[in-house]
PDB file of N, CA and C in Angstrom:
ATOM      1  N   UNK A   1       0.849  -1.174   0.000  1.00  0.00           N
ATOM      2  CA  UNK A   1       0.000   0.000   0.000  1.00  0.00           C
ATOM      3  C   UNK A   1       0.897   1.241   0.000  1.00  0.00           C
ATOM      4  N   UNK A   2       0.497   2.425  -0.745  1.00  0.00           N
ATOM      5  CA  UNK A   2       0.971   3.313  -0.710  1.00  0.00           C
ATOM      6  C   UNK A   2       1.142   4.037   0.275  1.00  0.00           C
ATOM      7  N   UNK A   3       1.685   4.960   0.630  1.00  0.00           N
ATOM      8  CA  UNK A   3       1.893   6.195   1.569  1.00  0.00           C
ATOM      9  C   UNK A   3       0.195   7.034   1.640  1.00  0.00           C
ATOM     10  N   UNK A   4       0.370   7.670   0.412  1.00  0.00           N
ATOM     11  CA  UNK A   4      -1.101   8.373   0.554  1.00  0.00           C
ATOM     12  C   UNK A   4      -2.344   7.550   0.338  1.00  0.00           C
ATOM     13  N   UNK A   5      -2.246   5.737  -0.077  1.00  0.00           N
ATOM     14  CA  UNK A   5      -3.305   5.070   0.438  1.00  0.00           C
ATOM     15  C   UNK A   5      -3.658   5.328   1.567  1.00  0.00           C
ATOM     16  N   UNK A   6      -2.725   4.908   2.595  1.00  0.00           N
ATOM     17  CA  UNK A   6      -2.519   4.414   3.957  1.00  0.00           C
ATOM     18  C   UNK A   6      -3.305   5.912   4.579  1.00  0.00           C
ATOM     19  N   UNK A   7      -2.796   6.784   3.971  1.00  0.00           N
ATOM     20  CA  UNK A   7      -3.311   8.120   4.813  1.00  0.00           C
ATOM     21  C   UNK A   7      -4.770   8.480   4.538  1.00  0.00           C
ATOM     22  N   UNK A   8      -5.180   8.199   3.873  1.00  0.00           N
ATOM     23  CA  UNK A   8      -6.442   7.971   2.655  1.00  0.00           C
ATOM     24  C   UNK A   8      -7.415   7.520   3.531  1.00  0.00           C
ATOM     25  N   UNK A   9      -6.888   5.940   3.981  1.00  0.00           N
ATOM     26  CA  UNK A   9      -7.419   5.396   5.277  1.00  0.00           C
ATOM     27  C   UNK A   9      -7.336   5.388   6.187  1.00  0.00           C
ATOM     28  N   UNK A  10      -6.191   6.500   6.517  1.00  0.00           N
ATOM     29  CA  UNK A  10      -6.180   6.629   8.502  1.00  0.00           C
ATOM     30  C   UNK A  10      -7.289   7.752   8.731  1.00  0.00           C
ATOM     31  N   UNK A  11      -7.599   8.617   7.434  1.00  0.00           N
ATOM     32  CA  UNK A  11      -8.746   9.954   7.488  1.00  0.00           C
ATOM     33  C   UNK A  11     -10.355   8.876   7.495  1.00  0.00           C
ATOM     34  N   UNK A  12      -9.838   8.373   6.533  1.00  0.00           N
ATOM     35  CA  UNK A  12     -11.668   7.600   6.562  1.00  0.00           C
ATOM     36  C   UNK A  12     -11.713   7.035   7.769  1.00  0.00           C
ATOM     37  N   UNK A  13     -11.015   6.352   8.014  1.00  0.00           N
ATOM     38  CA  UNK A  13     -11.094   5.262   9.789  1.00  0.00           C
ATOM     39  C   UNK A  13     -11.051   6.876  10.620  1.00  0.00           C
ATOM     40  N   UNK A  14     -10.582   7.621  10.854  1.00  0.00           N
ATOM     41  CA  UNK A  14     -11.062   8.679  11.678  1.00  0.00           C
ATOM     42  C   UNK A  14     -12.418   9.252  11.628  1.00  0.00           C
ATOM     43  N   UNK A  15     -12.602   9.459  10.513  1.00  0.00           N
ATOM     44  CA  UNK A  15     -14.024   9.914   9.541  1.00  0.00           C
ATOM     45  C   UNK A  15     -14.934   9.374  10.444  1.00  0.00           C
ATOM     46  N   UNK A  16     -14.987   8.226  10.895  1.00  0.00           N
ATOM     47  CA  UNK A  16     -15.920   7.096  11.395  1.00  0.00           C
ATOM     48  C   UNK A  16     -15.535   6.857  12.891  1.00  0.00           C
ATOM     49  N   UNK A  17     -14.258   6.896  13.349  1.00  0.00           N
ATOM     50  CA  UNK A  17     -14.491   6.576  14.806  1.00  0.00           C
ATOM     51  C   UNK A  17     -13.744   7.432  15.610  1.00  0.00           C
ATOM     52  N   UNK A  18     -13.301   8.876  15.324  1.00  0.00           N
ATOM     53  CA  UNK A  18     -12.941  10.412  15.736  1.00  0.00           C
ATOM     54  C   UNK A  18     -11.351  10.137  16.414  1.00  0.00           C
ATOM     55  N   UNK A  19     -11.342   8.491  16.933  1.00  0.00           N
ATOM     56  CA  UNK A  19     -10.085   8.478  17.235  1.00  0.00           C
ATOM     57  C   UNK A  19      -8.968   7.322  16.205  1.00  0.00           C
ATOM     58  N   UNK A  20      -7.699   7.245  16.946  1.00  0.00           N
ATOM     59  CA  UNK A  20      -6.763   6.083  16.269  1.00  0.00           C
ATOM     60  C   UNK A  20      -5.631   6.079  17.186  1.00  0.00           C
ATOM     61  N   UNK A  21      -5.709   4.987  17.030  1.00  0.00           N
ATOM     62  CA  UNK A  21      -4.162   4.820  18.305  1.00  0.00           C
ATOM     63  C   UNK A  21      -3.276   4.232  17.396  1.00  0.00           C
ATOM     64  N   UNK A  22      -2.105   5.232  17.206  1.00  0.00           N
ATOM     65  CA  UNK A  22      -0.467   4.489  16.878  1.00  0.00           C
ATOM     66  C   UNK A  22      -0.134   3.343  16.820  1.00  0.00           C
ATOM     67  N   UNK A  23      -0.492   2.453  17.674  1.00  0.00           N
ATOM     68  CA  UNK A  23      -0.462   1.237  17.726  1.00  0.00           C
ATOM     69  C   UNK A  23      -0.975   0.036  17.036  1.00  0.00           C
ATOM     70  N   UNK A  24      -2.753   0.034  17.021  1.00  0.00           N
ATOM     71  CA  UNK A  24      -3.476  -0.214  16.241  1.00  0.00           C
ATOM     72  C   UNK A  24      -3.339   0.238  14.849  1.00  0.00           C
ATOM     73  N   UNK A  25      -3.158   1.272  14.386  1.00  0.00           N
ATOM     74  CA  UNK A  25      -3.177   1.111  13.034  1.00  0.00           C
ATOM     75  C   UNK A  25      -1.829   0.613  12.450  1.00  0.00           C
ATOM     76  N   UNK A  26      -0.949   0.579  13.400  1.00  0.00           N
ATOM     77  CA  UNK A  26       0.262  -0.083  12.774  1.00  0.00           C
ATOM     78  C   UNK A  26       0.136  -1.703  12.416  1.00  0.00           C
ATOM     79  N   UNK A  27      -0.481  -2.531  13.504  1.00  0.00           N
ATOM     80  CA  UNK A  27      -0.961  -3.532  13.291  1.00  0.00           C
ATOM     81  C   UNK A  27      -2.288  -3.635  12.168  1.00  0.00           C
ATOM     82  N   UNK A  28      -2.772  -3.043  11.966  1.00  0.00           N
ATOM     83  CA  UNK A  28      -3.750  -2.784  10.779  1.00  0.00           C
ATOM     84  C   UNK A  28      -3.106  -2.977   9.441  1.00  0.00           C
ATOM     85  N   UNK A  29      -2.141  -1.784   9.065  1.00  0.00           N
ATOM     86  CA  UNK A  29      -1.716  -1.866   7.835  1.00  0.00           C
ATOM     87  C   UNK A  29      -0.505  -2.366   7.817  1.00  0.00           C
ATOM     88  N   UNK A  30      -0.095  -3.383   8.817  1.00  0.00           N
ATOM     89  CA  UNK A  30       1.049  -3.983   8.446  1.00  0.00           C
ATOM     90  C   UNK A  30       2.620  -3.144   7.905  1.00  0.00           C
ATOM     91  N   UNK A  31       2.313  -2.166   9.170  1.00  0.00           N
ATOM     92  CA  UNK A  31       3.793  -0.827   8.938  1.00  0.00           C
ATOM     93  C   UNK A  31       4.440  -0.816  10.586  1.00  0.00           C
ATOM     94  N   UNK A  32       5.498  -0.291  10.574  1.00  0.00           N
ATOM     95  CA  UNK A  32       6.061   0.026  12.247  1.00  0.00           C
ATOM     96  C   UNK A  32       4.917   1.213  12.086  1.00  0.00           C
ATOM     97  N   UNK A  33       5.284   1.319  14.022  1.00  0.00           N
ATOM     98  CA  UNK A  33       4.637   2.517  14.237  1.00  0.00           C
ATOM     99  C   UNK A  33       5.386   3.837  14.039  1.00  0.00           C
ATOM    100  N   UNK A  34       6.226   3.331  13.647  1.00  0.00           N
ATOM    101  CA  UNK A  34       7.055   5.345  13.273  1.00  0.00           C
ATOM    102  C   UNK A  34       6.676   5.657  11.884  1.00  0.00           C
ATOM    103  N   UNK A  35       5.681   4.416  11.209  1.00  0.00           N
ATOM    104  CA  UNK A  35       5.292   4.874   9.665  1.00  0.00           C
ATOM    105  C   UNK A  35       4.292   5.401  10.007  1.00  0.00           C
ATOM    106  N   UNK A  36       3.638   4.978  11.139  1.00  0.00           N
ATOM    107  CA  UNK A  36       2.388   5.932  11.271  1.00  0.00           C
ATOM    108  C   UNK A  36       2.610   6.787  11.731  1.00  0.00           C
ATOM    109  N   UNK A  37       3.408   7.142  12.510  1.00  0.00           N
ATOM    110  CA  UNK A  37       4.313   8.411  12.918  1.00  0.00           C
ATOM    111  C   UNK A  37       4.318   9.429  11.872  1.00  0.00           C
ATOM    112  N   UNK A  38       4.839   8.856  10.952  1.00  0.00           N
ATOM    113  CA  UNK A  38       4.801   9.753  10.093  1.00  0.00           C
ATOM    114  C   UNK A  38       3.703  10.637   9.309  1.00  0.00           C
ATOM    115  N   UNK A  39       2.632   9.480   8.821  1.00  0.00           N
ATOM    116  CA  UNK A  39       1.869   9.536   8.233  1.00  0.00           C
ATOM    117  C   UNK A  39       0.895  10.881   9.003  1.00  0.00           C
ATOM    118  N   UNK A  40       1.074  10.346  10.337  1.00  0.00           N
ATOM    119  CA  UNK A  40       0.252  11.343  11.334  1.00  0.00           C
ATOM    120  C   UNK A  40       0.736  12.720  11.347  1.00  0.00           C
ATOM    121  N   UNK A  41       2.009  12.569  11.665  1.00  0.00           N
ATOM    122  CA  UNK A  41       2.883  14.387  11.577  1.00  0.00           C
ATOM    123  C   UNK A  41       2.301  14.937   9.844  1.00  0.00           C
ATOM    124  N   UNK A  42       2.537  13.907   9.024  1.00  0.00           N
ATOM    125  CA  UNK A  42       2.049  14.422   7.688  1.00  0.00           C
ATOM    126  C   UNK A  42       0.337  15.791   7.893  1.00  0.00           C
ATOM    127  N   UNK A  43      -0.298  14.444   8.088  1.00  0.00           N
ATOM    128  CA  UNK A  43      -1.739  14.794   8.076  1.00  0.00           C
ATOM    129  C   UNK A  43      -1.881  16.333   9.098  1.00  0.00           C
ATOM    130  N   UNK A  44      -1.006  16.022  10.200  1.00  0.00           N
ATOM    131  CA  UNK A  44      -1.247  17.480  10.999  1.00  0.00           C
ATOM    132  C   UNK A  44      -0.666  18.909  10.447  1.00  0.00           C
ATOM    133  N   UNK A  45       0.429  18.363   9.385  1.00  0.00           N
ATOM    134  CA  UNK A  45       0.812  19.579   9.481  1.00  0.00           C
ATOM    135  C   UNK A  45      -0.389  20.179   8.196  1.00  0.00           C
ATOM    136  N   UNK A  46      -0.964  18.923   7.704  1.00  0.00           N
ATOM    137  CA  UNK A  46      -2.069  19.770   6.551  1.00  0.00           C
ATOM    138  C   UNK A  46      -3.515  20.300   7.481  1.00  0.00           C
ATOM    139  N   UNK A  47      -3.770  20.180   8.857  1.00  0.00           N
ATOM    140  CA  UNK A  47      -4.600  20.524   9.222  1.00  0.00           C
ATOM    141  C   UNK A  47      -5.539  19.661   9.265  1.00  0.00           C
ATOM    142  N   UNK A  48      -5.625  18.368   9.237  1.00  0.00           N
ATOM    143  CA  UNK A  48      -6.710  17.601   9.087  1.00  0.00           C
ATOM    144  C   UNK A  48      -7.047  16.944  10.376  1.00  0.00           C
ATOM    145  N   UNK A  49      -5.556  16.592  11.190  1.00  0.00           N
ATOM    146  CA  UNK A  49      -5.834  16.256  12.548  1.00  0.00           C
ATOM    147  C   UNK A  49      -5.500  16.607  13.203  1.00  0.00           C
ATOM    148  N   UNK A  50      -5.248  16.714  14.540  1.00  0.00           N
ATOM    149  CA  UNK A  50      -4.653  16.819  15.490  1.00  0.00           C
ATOM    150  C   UNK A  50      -4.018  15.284  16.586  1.00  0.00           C
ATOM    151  N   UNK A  51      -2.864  15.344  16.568  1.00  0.00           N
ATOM    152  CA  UNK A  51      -1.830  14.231  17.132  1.00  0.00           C
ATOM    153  C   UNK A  51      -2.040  14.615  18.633  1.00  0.00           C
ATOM    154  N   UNK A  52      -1.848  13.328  18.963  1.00  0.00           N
ATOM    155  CA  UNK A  52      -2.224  12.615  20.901  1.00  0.00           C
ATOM    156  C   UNK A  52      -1.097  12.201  21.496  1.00  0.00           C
ATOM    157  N   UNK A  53      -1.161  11.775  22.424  1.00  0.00           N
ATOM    158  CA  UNK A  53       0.237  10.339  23.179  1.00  0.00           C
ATOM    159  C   UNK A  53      -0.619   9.527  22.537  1.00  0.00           C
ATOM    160  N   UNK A  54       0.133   8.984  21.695  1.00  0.00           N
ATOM    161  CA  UNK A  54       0.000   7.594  21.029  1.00  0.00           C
ATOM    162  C   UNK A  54      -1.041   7.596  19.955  1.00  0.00           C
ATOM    163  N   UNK A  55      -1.723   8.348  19.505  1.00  0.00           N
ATOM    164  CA  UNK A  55      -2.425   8.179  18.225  1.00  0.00           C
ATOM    165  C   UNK A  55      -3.052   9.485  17.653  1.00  0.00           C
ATOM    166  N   UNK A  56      -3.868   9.798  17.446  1.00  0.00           N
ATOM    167  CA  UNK A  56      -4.584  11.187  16.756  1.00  0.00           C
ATOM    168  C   UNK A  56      -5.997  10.921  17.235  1.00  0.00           C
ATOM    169  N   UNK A  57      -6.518  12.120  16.950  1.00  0.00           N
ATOM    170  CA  UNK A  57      -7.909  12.330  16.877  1.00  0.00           C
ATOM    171  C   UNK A  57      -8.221  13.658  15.553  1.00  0.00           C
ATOM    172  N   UNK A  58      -9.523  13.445  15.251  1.00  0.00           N
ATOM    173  CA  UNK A  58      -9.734  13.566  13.786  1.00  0.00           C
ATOM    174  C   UNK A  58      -9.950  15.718  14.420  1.00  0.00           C
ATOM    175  N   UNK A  59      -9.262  16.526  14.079  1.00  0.00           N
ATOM    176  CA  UNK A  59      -9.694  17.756  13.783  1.00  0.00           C
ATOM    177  C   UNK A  59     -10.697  18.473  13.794  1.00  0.00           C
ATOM    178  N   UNK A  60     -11.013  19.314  14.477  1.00  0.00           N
ATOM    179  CA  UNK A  60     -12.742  19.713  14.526  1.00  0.00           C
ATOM    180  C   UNK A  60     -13.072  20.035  13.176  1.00  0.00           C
ATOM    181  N   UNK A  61     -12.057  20.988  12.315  1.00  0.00           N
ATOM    182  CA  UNK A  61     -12.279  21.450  11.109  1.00  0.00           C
ATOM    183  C   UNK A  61     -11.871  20.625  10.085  1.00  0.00           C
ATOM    184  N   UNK A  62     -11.547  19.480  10.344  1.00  0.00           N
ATOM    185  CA  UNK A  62     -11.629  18.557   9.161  1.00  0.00           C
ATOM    186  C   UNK A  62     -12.736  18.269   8.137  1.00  0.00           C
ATOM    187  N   UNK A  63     -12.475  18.013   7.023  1.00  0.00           N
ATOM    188  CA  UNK A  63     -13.651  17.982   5.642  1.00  0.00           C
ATOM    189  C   UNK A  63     -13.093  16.535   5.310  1.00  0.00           C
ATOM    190  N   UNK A  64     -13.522  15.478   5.839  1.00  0.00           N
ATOM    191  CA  UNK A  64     -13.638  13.982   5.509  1.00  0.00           C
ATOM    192  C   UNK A  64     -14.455  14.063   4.097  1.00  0.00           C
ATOM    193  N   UNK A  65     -13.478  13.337   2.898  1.00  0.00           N
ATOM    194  CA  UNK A  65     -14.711  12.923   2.186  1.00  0.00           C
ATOM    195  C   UNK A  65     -15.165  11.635   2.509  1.00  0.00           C
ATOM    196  N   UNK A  66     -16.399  11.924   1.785  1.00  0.00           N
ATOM    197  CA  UNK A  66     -17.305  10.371   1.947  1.00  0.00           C
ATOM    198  C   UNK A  66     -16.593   9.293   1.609  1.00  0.00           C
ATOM    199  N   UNK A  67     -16.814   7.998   2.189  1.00  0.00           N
ATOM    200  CA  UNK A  67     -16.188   6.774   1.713  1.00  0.00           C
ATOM    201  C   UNK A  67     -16.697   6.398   0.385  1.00  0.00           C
ATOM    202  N   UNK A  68     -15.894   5.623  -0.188  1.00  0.00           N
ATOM    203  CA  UNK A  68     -16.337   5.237  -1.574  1.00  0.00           C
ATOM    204  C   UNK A  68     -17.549   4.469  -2.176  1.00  0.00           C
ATOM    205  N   UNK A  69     -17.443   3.483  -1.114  1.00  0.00           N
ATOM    206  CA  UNK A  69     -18.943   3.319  -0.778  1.00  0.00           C
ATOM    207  C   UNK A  69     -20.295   4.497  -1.191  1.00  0.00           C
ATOM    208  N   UNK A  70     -19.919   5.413  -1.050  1.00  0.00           N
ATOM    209  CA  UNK A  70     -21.051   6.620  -0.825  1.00  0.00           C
ATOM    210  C   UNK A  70     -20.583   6.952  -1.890  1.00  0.00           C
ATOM    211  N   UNK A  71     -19.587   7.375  -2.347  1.00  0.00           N
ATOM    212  CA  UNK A  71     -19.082   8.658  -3.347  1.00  0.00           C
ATOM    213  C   UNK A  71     -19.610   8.123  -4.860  1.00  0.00           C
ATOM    214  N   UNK A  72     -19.398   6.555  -5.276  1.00  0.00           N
ATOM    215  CA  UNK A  72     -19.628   6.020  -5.703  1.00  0.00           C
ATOM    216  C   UNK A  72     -21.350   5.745  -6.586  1.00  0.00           C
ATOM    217  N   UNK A  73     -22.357   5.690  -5.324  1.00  0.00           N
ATOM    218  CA  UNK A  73     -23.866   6.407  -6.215  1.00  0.00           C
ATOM    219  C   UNK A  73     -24.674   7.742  -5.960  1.00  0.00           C
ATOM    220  N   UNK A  74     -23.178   8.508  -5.797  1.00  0.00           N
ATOM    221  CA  UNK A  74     -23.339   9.964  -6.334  1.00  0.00           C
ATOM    222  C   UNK A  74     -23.352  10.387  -7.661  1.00  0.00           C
ATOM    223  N   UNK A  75     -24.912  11.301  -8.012  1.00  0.00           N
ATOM    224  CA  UNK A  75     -24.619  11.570  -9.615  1.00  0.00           C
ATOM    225  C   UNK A  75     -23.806  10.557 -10.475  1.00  0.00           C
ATOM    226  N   UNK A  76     -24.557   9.292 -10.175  1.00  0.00           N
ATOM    227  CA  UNK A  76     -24.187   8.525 -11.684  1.00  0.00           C
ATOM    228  C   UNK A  76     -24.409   8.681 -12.998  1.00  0.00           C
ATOM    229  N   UNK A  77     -25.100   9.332 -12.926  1.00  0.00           N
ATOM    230  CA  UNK A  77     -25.988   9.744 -14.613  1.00  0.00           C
ATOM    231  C   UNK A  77     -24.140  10.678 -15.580  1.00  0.00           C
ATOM    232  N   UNK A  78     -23.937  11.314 -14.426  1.00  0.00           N
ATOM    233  CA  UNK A  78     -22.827  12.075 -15.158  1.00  0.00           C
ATOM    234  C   UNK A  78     -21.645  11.487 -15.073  1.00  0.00           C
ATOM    235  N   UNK A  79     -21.202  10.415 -13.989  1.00  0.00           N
ATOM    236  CA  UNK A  79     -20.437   9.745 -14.292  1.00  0.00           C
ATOM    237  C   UNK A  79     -20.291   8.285 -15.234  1.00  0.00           C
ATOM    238  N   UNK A  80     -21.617   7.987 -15.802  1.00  0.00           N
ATOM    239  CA  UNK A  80     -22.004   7.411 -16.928  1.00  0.00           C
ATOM    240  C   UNK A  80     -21.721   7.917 -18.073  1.00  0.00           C
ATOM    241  N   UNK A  81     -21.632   9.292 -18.549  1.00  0.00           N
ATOM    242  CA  UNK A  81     -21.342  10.211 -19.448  1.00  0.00           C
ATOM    243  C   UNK A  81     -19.880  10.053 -19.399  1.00  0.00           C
ATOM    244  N   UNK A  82     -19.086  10.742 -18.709  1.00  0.00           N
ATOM    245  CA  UNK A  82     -17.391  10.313 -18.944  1.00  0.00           C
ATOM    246  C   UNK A  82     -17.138   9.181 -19.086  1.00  0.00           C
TER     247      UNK A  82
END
């Protein structure tokens, strides 16, 4: 998995449960935890979260998009057209 997969899905898994622990998602996506380390310093410095002892919590002013699930039978008619 990519870098900005992985981050892709540490926002949606926040999206949905406001927190994430360092730990757990390291065991999740099969990375050390200093990749999520990273991934996390990434995401804060764009404003999306805010970093904890040991994991994040999702940003008050964060703009989650919808999961794909959702995004997906949005305006199909026009994505039938492209």
């Amino acid at each position: 998995m990519f870098a900005v997969e992985r981050q892709s899905a540490i926002m949606t898994y926040l999206g949905e449960r406001k927190t994430l622990l360092t730990q757990d998602a390291a065991q999740h996506f099969g990375v050390t935890e200093e990749t999520i380390r990273r991934d996390l310093r990434l995401l804060e410095r764009q404003g999306l979260i805010r970093r904890t002892h040991g994991g994040a919590i999702l940003h008050d002013d964060a703009v989650i998009e919808p999961p794909l699930s959702i995004r997906e039978g949005i305006n199909i008619p026009g994505k039938n057209k492209i």
